[in-house]
N, C-alpha and C. Protein backbone atom coordinates (compact mmCIF):
# COMPACT_ATOMS: atom_id res chain seq x y z
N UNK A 1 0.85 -1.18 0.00
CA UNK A 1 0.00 0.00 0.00
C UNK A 1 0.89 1.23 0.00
N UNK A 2 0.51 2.07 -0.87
CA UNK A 2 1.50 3.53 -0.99
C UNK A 2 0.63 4.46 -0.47
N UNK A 3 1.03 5.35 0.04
CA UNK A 3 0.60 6.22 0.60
C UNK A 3 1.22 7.84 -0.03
N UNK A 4 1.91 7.76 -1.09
CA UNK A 4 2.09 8.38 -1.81
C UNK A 4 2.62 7.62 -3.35
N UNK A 5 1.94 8.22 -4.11
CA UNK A 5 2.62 7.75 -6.12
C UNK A 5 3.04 9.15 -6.75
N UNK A 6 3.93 8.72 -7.03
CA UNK A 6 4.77 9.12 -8.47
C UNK A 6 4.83 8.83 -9.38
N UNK A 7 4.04 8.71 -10.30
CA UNK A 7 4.13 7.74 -11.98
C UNK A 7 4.58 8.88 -12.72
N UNK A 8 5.31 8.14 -13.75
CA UNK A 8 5.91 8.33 -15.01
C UNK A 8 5.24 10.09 -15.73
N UNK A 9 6.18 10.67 -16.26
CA UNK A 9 6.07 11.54 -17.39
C UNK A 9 6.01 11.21 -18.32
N UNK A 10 6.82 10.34 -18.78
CA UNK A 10 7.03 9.75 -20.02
C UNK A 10 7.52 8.24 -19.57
N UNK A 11 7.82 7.99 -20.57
CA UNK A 11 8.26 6.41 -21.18
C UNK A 11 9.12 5.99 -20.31
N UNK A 12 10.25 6.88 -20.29
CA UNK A 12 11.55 6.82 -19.86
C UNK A 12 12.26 7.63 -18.85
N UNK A 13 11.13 7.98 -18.04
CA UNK A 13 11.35 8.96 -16.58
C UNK A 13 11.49 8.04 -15.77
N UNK A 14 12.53 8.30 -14.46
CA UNK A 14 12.86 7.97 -13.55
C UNK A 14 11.20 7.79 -12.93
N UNK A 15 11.09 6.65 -11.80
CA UNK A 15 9.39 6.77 -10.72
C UNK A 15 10.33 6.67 -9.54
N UNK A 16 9.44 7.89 -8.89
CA UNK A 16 9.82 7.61 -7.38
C UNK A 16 8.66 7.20 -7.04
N UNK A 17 8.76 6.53 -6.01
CA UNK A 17 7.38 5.86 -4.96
C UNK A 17 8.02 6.19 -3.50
N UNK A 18 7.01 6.41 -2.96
CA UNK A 18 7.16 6.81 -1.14
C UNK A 18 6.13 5.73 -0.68
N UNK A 19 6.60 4.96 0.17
CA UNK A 19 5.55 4.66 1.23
C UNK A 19 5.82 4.86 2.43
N UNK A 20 5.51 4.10 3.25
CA UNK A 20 5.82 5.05 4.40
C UNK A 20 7.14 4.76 5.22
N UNK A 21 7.87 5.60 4.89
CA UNK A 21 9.51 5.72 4.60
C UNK A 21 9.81 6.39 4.01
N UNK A 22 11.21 6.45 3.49
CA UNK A 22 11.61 7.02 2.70
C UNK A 22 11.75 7.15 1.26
N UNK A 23 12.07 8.03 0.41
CA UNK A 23 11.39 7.69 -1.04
C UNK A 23 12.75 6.94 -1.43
N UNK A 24 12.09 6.08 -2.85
CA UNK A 24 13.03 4.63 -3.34
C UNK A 24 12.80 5.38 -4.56
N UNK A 25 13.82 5.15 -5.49
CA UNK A 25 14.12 5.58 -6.58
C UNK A 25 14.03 4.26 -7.76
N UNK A 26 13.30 3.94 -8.71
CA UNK A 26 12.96 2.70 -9.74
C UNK A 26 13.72 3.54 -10.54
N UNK A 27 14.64 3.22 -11.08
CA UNK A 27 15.06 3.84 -12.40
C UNK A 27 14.81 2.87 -13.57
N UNK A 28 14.47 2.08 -13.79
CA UNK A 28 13.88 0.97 -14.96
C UNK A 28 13.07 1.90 -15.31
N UNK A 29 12.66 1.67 -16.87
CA UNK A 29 11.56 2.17 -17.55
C UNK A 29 10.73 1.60 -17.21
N UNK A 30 8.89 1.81 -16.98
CA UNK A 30 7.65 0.78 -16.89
C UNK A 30 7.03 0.65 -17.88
N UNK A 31 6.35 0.06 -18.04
CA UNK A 31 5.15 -0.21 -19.09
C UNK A 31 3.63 0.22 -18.40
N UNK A 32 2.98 0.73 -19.74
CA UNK A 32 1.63 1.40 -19.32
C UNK A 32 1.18 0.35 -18.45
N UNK A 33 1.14 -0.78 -18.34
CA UNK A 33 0.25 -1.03 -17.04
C UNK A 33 0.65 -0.49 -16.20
N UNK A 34 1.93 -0.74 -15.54
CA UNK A 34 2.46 0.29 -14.21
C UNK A 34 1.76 1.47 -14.34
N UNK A 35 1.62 2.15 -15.21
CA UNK A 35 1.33 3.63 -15.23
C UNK A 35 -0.25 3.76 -14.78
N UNK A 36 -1.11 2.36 -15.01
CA UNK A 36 -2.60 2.33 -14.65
C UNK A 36 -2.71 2.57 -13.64
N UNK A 37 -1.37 1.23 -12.89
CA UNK A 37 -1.87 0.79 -11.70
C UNK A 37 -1.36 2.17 -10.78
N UNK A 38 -0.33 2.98 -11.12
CA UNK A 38 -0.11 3.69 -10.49
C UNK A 38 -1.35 4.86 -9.88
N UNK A 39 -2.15 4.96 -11.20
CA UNK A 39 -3.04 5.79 -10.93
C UNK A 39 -4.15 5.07 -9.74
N UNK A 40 -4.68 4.43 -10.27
CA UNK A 40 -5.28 3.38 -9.26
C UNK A 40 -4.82 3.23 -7.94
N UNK A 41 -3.48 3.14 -7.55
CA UNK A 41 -3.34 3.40 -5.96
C UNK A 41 -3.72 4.81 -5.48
N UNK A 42 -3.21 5.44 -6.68
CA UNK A 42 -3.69 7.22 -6.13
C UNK A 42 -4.86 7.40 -6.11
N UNK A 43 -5.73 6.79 -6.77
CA UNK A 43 -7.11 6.97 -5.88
C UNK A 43 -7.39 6.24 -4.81
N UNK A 44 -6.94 5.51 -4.72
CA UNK A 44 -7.21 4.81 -3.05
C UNK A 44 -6.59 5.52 -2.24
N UNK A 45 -5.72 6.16 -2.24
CA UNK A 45 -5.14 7.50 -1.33
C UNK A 45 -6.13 8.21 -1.12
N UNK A 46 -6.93 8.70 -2.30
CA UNK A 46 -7.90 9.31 -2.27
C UNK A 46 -7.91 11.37 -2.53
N UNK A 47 -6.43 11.33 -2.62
CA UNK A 47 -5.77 12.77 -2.59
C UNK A 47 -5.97 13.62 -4.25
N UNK A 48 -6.21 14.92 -4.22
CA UNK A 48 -6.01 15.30 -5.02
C UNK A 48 -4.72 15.33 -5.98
N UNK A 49 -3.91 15.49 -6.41
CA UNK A 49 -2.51 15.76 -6.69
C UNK A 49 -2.46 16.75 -7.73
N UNK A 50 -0.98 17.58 -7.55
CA UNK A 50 -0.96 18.87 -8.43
C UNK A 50 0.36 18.25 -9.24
N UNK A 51 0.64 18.70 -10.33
CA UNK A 51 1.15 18.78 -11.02
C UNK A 51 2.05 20.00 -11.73
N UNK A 52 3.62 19.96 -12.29
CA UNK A 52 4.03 21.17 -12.70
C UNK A 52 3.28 21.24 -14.18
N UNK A 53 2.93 22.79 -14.51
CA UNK A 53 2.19 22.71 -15.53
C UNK A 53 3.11 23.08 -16.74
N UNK A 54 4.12 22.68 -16.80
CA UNK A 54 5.05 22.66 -17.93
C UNK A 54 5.36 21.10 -18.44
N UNK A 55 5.60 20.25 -17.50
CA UNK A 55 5.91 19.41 -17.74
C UNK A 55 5.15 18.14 -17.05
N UNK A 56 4.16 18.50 -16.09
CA UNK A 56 3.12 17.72 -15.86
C UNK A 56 3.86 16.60 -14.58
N UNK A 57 5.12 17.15 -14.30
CA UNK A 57 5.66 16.47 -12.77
C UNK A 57 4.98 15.86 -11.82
N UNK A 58 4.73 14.99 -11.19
CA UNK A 58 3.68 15.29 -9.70
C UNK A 58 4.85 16.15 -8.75
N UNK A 59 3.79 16.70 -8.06
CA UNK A 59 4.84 18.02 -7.44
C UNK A 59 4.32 17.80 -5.46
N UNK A 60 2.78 17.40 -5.40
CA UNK A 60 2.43 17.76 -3.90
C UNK A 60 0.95 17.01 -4.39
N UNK A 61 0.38 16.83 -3.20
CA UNK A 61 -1.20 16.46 -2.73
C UNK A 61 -1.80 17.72 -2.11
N UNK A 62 -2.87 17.44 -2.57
CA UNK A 62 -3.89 18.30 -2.06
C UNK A 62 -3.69 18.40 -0.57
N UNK A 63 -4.14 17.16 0.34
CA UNK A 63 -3.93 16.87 1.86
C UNK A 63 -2.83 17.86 2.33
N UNK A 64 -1.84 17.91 1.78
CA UNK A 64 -0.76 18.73 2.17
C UNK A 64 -0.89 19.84 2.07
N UNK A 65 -1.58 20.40 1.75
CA UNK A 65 -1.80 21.94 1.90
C UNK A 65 -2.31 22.52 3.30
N UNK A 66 -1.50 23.25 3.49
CA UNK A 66 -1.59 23.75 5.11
C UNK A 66 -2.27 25.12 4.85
N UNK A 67 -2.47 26.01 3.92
CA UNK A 67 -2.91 27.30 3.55
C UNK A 67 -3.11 27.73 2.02
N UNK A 68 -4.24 28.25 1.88
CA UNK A 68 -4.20 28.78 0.32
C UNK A 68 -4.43 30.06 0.39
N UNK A 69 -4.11 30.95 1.28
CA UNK A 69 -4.22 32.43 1.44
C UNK A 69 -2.41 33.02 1.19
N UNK A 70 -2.36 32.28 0.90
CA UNK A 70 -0.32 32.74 0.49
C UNK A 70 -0.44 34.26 -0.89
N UNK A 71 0.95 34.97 -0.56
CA UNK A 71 0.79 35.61 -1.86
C UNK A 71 1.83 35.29 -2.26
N UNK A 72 2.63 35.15 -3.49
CA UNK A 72 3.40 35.17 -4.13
C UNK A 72 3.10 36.88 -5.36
N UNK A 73 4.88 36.76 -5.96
CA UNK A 73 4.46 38.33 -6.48
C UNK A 73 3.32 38.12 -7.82
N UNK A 74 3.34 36.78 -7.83
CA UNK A 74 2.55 36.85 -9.13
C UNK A 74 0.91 36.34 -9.22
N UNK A 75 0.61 36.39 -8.07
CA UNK A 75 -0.62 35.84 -7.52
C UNK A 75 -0.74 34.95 -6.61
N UNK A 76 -1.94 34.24 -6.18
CA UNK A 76 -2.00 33.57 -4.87
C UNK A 76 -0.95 32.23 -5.16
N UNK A 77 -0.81 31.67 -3.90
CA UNK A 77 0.08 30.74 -4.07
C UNK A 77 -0.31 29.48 -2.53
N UNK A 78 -0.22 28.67 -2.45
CA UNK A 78 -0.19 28.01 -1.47
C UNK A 78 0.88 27.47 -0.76
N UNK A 79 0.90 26.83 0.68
CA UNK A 79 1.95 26.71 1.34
C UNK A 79 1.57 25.10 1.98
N UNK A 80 2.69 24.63 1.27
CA UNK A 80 2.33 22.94 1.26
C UNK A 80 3.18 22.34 2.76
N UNK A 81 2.80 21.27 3.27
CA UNK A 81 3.65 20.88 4.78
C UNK A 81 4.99 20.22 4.07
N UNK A 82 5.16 19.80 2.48
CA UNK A 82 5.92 19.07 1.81
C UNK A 82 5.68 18.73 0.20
N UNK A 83 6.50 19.05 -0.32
CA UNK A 83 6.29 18.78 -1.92
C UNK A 83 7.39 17.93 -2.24
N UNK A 84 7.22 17.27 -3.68
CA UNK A 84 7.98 16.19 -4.17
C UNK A 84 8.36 16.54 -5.11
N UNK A 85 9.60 15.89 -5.54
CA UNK A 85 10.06 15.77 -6.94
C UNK A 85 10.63 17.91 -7.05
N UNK A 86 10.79 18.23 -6.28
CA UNK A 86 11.62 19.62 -6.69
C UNK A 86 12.95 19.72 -6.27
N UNK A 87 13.29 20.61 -6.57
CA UNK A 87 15.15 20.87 -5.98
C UNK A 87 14.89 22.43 -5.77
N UNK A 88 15.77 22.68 -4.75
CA UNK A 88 15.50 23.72 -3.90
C UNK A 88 17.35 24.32 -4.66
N UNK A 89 17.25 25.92 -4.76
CA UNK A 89 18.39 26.48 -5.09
C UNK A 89 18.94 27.18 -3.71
N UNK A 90 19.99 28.02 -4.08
CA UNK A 90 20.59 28.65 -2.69
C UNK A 90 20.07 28.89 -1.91
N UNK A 91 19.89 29.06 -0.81
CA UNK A 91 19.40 29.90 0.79
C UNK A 91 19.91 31.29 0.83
N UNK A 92 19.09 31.87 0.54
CA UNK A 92 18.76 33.77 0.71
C UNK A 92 17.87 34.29 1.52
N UNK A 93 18.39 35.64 2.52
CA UNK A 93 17.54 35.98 3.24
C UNK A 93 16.73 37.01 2.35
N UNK A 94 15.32 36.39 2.61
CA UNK A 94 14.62 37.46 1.74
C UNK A 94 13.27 38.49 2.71
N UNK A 95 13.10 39.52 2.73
CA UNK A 95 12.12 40.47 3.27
C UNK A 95 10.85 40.26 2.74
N UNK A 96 10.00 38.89 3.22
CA UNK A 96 8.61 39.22 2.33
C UNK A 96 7.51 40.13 3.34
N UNK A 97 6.10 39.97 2.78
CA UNK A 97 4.90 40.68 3.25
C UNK A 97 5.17 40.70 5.03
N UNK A 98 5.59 39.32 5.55
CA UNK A 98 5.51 39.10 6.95
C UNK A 98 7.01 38.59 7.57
N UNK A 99 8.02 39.38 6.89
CA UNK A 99 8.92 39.70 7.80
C UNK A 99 10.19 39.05 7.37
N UNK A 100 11.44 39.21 8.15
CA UNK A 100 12.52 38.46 7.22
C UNK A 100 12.33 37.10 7.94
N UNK A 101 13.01 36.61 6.04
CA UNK A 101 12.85 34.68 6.34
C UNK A 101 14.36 34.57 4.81
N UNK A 102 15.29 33.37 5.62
CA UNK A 102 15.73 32.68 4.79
C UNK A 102 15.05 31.83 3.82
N UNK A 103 15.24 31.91 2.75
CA UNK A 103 14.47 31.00 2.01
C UNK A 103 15.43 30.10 0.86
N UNK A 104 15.10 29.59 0.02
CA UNK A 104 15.29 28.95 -1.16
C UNK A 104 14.26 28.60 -2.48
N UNK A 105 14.58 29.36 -3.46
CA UNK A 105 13.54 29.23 -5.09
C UNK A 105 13.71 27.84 -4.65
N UNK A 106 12.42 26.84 -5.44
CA UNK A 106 12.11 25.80 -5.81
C UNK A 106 11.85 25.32 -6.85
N UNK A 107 12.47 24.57 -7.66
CA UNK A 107 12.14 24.18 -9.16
C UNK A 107 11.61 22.87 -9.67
N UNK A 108 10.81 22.48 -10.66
CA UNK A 108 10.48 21.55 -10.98
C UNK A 108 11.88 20.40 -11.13
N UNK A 109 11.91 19.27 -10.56
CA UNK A 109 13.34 18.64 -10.85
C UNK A 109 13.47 17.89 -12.23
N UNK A 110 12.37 18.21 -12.90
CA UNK A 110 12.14 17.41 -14.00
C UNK A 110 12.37 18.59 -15.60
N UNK A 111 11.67 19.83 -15.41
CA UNK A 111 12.35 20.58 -16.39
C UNK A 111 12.65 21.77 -15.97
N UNK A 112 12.80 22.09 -14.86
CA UNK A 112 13.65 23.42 -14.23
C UNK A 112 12.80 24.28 -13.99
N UNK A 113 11.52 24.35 -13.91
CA UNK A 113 10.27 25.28 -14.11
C UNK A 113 10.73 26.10 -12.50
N UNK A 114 10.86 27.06 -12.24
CA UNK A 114 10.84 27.66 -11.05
C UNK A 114 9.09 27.86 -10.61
N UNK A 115 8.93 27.21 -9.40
CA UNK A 115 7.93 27.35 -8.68
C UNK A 115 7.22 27.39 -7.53
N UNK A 116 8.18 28.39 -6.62
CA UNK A 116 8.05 28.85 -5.77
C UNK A 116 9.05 29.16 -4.97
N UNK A 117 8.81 28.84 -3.54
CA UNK A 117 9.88 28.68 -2.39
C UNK A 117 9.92 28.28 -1.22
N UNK A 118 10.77 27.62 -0.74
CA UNK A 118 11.09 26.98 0.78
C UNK A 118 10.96 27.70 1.50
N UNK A 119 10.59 27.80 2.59
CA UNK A 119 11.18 28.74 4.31
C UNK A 119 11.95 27.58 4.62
N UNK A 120 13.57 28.28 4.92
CA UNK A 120 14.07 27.93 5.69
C UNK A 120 14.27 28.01 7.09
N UNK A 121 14.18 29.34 7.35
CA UNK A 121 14.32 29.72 8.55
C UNK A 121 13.18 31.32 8.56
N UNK A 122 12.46 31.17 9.57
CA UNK A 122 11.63 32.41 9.85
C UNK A 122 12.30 33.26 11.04
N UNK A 123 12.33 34.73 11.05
CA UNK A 123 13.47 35.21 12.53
C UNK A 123 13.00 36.06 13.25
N UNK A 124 11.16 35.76 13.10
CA UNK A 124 10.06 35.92 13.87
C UNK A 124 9.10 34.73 14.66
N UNK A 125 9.09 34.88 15.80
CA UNK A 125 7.98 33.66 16.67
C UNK A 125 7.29 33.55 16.17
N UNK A 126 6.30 34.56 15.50
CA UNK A 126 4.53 33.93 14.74
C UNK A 126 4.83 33.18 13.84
N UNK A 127 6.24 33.67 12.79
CA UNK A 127 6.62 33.05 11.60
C UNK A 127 7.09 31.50 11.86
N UNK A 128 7.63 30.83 12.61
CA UNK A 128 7.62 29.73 12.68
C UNK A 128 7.52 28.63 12.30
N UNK A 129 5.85 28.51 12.16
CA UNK A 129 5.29 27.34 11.45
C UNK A 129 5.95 27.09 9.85
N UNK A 130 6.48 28.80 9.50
CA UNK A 130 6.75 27.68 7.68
C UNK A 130 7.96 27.15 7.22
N UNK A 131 8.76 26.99 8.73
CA UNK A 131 9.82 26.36 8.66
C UNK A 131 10.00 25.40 7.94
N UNK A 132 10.68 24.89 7.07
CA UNK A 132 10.50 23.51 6.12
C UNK A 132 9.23 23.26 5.40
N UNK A 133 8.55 24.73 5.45
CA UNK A 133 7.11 24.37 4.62
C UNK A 133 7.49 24.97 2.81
N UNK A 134 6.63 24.84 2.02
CA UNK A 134 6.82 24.81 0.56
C UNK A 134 6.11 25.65 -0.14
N UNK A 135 6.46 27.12 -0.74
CA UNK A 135 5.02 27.59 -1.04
C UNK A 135 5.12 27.56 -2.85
N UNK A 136 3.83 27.07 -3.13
CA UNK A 136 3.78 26.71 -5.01
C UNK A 136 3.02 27.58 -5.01
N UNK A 137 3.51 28.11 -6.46
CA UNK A 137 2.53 29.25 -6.99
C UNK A 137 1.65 28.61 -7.61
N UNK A 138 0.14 28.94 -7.84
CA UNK A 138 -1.13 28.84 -8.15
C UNK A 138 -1.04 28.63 -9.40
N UNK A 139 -0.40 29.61 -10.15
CA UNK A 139 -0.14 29.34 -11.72
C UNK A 139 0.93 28.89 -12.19
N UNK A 140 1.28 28.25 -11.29
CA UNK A 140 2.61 27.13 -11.88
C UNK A 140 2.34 25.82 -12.00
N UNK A 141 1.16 25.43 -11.18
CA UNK A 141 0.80 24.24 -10.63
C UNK A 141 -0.49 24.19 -11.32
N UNK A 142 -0.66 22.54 -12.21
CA UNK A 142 -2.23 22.24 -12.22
C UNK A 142 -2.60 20.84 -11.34
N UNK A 143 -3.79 20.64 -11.09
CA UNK A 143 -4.69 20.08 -10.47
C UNK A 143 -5.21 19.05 -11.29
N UNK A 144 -5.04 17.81 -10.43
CA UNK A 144 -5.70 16.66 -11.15
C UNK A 144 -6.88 16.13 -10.16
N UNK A 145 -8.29 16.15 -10.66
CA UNK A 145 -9.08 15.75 -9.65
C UNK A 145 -9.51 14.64 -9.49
């Protein structure tokens, strides 16, 4: 039983799978059945899942969303407890709406799409909570229901 899926982009994309542990890396190519069945566990999860909308990545679950009142400069954005499949760039202290926070851009790991950013460190008490949290921009990300 997975409790999180990762299926294929293509033919010949790396699958990560998470269960409950740590994520395992399949580097074999699958065949469309895998790719069914993959979907098929993800509905027994029962989770929404978002996707990068360039390249159609899985990126985060719905469940994981801790807030959708986020701003980013380019419109709303949400702030996930954890996202998948990105790579995080340098750690910069940056001055947003609610105060200084180290952070790090976040990119699609699959075609470089920049989409969003990490809190690393918040250097306010209220700020806290988005320590290690993930925020995706709204229009970077689509929705599979």
């Amino acid at each position: 039983f997975f409790a999180r899926v990762v299926y294929p982009t293509g033919s010949n994309k790396t699958v990560l799978c998470a269960a409950y542990g740590p994520i395992k890396s399949l580097l074999e190519p699958r065949t469309p059945h895998y790719r069914s069945t993959a979907l098929v566990m993800a509905e027994e999860v029962g989770s929404r899942l978002y996707y990068c909308f360039v390249c159609r990545n899985y990126v985060g679950r719905h469940d994981d969303i801790v807030s959708k009142a986020f701003q980013a400069h380019s419109g709303r954005a949400f702030l996930f407890s954890h996202a998948e499949n990105i790579v995080a760039g340098p750690k910069e202290d940056r001055h947003l709406l609610t105060g200084l926070h180290t952070v790090a851009d976040v990119f699609c790991s699959d075609c470089g799409e920049s989409l969003g950013w990490k809190y690393i460190k918040a250097y306010e008490a209220s700020q806290k909570y988005k320590e290690g949290k993930v925020v995706l921009e709204k229009f970077k990300i689509i929705q599979d229901d």
